[in-house]
Every structure is written in structure tokens, then in C-alpha cells.
C-alpha atoms as a PDB file:
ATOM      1  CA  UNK A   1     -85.764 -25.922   1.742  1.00  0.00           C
ATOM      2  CA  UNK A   2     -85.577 -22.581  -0.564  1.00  0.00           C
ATOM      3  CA  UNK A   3     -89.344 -23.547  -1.496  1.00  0.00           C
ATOM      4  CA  UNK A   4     -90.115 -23.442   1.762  1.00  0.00           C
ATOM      5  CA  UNK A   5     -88.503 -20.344   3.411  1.00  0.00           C
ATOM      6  CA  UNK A   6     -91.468 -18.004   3.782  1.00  0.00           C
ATOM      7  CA  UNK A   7     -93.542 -20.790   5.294  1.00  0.00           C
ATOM      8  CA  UNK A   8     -90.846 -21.374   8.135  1.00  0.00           C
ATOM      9  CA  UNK A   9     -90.762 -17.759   8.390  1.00  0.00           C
ATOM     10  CA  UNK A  10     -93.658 -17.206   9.577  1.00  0.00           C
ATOM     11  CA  UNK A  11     -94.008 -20.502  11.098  1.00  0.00           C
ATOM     12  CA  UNK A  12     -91.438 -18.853  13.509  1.00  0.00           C
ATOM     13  CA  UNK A  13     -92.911 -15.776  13.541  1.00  0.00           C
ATOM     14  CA  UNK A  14     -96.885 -17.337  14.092  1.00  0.00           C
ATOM     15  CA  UNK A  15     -95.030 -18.984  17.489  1.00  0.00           C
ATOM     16  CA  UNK A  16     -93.501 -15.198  18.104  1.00  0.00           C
ATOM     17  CA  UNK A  17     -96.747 -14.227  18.588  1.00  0.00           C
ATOM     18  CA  UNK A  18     -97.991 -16.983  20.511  1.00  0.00           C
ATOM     19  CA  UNK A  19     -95.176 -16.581  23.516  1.00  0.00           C
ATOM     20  CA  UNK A  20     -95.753 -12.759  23.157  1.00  0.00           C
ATOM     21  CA  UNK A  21     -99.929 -13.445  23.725  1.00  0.00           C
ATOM     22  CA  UNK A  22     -98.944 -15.741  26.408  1.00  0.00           C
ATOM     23  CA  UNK A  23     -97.165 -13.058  28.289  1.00  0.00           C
ATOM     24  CA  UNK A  24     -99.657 -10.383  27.541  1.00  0.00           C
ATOM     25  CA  UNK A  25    -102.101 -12.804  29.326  1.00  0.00           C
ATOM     26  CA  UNK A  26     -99.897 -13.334  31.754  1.00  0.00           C
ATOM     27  CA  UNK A  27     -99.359  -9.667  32.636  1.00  0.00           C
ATOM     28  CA  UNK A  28    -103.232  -8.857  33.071  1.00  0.00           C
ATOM     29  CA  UNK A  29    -103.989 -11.144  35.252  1.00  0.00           C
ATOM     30  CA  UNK A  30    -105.476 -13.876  33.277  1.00  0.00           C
ATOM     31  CA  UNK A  31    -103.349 -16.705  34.365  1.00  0.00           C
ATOM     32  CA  UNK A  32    -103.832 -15.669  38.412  1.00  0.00           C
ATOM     33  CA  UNK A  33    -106.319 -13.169  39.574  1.00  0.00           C
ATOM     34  CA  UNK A  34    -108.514 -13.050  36.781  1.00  0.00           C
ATOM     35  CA  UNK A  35    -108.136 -16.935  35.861  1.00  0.00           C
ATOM     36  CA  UNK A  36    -112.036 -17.142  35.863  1.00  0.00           C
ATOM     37  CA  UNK A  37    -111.767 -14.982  32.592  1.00  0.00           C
ATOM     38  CA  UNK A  38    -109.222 -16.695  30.855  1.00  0.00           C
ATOM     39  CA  UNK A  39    -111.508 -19.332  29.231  1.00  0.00           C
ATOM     40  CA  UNK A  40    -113.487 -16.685  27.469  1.00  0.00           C
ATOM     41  CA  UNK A  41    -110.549 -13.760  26.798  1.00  0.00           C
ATOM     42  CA  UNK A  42    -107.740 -16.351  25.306  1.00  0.00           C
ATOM     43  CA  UNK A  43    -110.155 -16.641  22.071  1.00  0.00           C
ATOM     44  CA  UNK A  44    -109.231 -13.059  21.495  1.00  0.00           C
ATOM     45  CA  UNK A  45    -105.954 -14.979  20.212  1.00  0.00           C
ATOM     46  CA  UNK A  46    -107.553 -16.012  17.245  1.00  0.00           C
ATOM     47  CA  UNK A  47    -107.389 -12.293  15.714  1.00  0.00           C
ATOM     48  CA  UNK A  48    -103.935 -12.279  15.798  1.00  0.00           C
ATOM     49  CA  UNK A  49    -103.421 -15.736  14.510  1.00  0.00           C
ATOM     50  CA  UNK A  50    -105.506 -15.144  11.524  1.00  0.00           C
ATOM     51  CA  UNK A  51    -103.583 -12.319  10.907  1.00  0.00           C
ATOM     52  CA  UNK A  52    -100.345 -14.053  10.847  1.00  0.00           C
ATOM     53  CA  UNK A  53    -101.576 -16.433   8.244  1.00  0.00           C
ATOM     54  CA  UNK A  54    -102.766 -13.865   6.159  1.00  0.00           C
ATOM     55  CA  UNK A  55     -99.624 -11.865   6.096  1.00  0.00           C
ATOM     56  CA  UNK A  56     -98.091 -14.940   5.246  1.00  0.00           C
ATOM     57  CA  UNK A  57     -99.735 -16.245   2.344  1.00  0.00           C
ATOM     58  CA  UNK A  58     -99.990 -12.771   1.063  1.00  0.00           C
ATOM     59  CA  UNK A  59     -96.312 -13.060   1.271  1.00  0.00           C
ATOM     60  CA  UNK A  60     -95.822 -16.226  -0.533  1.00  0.00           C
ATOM     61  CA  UNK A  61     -98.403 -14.826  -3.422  1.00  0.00           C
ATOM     62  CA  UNK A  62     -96.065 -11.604  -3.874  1.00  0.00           C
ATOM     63  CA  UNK A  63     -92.806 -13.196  -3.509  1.00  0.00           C
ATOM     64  CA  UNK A  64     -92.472 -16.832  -4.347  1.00  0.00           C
ATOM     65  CA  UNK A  65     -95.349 -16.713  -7.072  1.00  0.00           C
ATOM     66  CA  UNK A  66     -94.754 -13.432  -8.494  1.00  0.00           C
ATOM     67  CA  UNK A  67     -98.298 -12.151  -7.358  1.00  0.00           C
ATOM     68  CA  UNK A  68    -100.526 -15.349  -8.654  1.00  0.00           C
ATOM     69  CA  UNK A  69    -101.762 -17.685  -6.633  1.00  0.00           C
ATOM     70  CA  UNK A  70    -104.231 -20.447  -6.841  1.00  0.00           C
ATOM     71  CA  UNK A  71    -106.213 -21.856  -4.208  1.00  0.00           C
ATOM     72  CA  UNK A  72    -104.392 -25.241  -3.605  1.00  0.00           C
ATOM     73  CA  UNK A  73    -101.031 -23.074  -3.509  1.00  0.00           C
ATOM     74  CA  UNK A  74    -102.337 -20.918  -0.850  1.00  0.00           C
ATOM     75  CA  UNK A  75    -103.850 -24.067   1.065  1.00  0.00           C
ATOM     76  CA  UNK A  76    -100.578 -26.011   0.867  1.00  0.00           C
ATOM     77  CA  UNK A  77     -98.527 -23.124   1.956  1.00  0.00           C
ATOM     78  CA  UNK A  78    -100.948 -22.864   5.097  1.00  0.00           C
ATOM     79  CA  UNK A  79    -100.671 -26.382   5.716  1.00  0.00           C
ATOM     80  CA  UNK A  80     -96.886 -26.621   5.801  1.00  0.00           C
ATOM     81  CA  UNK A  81     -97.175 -23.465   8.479  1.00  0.00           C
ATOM     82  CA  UNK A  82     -99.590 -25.382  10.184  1.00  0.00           C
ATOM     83  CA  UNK A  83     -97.289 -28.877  10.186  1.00  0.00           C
ATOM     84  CA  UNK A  84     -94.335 -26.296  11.585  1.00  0.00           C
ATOM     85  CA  UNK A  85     -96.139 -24.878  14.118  1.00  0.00           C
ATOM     86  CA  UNK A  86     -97.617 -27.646  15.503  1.00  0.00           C
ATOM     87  CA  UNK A  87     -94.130 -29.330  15.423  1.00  0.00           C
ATOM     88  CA  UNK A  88     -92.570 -26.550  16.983  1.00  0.00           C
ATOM     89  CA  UNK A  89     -95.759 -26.324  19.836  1.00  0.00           C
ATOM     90  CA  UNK A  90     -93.920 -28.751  22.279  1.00  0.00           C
ATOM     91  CA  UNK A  91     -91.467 -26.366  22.403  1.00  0.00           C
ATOM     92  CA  UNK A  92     -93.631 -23.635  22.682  1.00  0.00           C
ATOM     93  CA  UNK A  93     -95.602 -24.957  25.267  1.00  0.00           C
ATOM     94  CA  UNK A  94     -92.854 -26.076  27.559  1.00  0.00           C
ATOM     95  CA  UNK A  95     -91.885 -22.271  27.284  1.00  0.00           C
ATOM     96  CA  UNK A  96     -94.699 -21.000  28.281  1.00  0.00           C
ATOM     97  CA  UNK A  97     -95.342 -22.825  31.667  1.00  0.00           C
ATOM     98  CA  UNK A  98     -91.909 -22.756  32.340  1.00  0.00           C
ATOM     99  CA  UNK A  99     -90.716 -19.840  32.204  1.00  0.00           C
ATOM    100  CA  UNK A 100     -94.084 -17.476  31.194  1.00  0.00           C
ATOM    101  CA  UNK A 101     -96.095 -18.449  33.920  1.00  0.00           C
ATOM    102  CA  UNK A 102     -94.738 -21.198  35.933  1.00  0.00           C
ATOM    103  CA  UNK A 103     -98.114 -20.743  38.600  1.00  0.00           C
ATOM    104  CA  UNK A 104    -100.405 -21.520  35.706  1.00  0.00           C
ATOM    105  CA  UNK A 105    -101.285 -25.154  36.144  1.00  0.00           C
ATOM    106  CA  UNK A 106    -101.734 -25.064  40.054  1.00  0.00           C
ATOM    107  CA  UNK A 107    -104.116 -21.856  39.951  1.00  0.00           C
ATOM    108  CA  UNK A 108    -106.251 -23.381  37.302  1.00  0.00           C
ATOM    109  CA  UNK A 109    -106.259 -26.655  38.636  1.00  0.00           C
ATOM    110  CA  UNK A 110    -107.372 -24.656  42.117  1.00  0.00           C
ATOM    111  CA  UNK A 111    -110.029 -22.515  39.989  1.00  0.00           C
ATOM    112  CA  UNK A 112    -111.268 -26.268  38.346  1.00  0.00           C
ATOM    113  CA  UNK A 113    -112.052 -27.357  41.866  1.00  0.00           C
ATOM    114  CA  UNK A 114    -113.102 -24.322  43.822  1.00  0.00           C
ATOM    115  CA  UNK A 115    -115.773 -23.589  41.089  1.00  0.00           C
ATOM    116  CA  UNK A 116    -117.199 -26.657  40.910  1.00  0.00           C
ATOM    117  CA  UNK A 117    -116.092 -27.212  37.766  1.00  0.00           C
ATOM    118  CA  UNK A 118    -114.148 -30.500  38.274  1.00  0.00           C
ATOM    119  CA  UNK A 119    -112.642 -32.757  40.478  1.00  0.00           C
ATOM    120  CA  UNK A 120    -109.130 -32.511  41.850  1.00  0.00           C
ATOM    121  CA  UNK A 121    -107.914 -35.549  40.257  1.00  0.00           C
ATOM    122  CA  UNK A 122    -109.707 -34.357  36.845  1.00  0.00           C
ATOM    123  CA  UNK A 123    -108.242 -31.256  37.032  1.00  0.00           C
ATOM    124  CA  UNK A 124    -105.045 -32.913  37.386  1.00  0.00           C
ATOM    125  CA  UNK A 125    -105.546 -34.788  35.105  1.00  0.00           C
ATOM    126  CA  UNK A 126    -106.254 -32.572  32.437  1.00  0.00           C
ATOM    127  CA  UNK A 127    -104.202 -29.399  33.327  1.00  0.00           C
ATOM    128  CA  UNK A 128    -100.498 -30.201  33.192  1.00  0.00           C
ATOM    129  CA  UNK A 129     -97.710 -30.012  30.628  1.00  0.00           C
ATOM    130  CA  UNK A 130     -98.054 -33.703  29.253  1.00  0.00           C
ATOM    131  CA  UNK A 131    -102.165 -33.007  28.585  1.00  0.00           C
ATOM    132  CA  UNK A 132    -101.360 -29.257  27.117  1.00  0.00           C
ATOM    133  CA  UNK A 133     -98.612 -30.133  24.679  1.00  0.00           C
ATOM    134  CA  UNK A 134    -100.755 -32.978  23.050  1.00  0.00           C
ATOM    135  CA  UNK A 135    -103.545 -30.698  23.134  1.00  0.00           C
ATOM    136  CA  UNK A 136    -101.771 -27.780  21.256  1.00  0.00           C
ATOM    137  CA  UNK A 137    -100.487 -30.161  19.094  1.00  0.00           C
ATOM    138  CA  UNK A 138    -103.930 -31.442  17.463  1.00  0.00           C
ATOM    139  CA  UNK A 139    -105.053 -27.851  18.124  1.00  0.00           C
ATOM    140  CA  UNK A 140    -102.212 -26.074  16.101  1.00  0.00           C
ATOM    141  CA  UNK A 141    -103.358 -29.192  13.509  1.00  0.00           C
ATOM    142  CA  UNK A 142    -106.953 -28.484  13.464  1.00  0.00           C
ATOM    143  CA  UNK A 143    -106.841 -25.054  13.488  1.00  0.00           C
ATOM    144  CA  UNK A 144    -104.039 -24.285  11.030  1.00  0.00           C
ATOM    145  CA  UNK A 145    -106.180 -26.842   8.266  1.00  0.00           C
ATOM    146  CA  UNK A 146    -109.130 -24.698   9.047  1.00  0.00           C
ATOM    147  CA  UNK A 147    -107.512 -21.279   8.523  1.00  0.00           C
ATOM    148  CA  UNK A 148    -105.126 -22.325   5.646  1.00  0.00           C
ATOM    149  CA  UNK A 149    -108.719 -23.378   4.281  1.00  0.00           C
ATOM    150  CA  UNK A 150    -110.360 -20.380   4.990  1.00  0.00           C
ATOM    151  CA  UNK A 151    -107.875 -17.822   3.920  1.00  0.00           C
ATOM    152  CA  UNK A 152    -106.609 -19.247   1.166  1.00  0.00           C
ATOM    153  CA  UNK A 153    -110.026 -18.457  -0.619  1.00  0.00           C
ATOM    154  CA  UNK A 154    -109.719 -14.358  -0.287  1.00  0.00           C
ATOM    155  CA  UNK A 155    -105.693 -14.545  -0.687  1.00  0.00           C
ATOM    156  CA  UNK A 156    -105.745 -16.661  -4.399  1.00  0.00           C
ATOM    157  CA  UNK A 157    -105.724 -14.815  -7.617  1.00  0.00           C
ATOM    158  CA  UNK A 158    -109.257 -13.799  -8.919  1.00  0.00           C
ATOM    159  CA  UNK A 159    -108.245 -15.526 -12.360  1.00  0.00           C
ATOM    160  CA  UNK A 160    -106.579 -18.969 -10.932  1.00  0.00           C
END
């Protein structure tokens, strides 16, 4: 568990940030009145969640491996983030329509079918709590494997 302290860190601190986005979009609009832009404007999320992953295997380099990293160190530190996170997403997303924005799922699900988009019974069907917590499950999976990847190459040592 002591191995793996700055990884649940920031495992708590990447799904901070994700409650803290979801109430930022929340508060302008993007859930209700301006639900036709929330398909395009939620991406925006990705800067921050980039971020957090940086910060944290920067973190891990300086203070677990006394400032060398390689690669597969870096990669395997995102990847337990990522396994935390997306065990923790449940959780997270349960939160969030709960609590954050309880008129979500009805006002998309009304924007679906009103633009054409989909059927009622789609929409249904594919915006509710069951449907969103297995999709930010493989998402948090995906994603995290793909950033861990990707930022793990500028965070390693130059000489590892």
C-alpha cells in the first residue's frame, strides 16, 4: 500500500476534479439550457484531466523514485490511477446525477428526441445511471491507458 500512496492520491484527487467539472457544467447551463452544447464543451475536460496525470507522475518521479524515472514506471503508475479511478467511477457517477444534477438524464433524454437525434426509447435506453456508470467505467479504462501512455513519454528520465 506505501508503494502505492501517490497513485491513490491522485486517484482521489483526478475524481476531485471530475465532481468539481461536473458542477462547473452544471452551473453554466450545460446540463439544462444550454444542453445542446454539452456534447461539444464537456471535451474541454480533457485539459484538466491531462493535467492531473501529469502532476501525478511528476510526483511519483520526484518523490518515490528520487527524480528518475523510466518509461514503464511512469506507465504503470498511470495505469494503477487509471484502475482507481475507474473503480472509484460508480461512485462518482452516482454522485453526480444524484446529487450534481439530478434533471440531467430527463433533459437530455428530452434534447435526444426533440432534435431528432433519437428515439424516446433509445434515449432511454442509453441515458440513465445503469448505461453511464458502465460507460465511465470502460471510459476511465480507455482513457487512463491512453494518457498513462502518452505522458509517461515526456515525464521519464532523458537517460532511462
Amino acid at each position: 500500500m506505501k508503494n502505492i500512496r501517490i497513485e491513490i492520491k491522485w486517484a482521489l484527487i483526478f475524481v476531485l476534479m471530475m465532481l468539481a467539472w461536473m458542477m462547473m457544467e452544471k452551473s453554466l447551463g450545460w446540463h439544462d439550457e444550454k444542453i445542446s452544447q454539452h456534447a461539444t464543451l464537456t471535451n474541454f475536460v480533457a485539459i484538466p484531466a491531462i493535467a492531473v496525470y501529469v502532476f501525478a507522475l511528476l510526483d511519483k518521479k520526484k518523490n518515490f523514485y528520487q527524480g528518475t524515472m523510466s518509461y514503464k514506471q511512469g506507465f504503470v503508475s498511470g495505469l494503477i490511477i487509471t484502475l482507481i479511478v475507474a473503480l472509484l467511477s460508480p461512485v462518482s457517477q452516482y454522485i453526480t446525477t444524484t446529487f450534481i444534477t439530478p434533471g440531467y438524464f430527463p433533459n437530455v433524454i428530452d434534447y435526444a428526441v426533440e432534435s431528432g437525434q433519437m428515439s424516446q426509447a433509445d434515449a432511454e435506453a442509453y441515458f440513465n445511471l445503469k448505461s453511464y456508470v458502465i460507460q465511465s467505467v470502460i471510459g476511465a479504462l480507455v482513457m487512463g491507458l491512453v494518457t498513462s501512455a502518452i505522458v509517461a513519454i515526456f515525464v521519464k528520465s532523458k537517460r532511462t
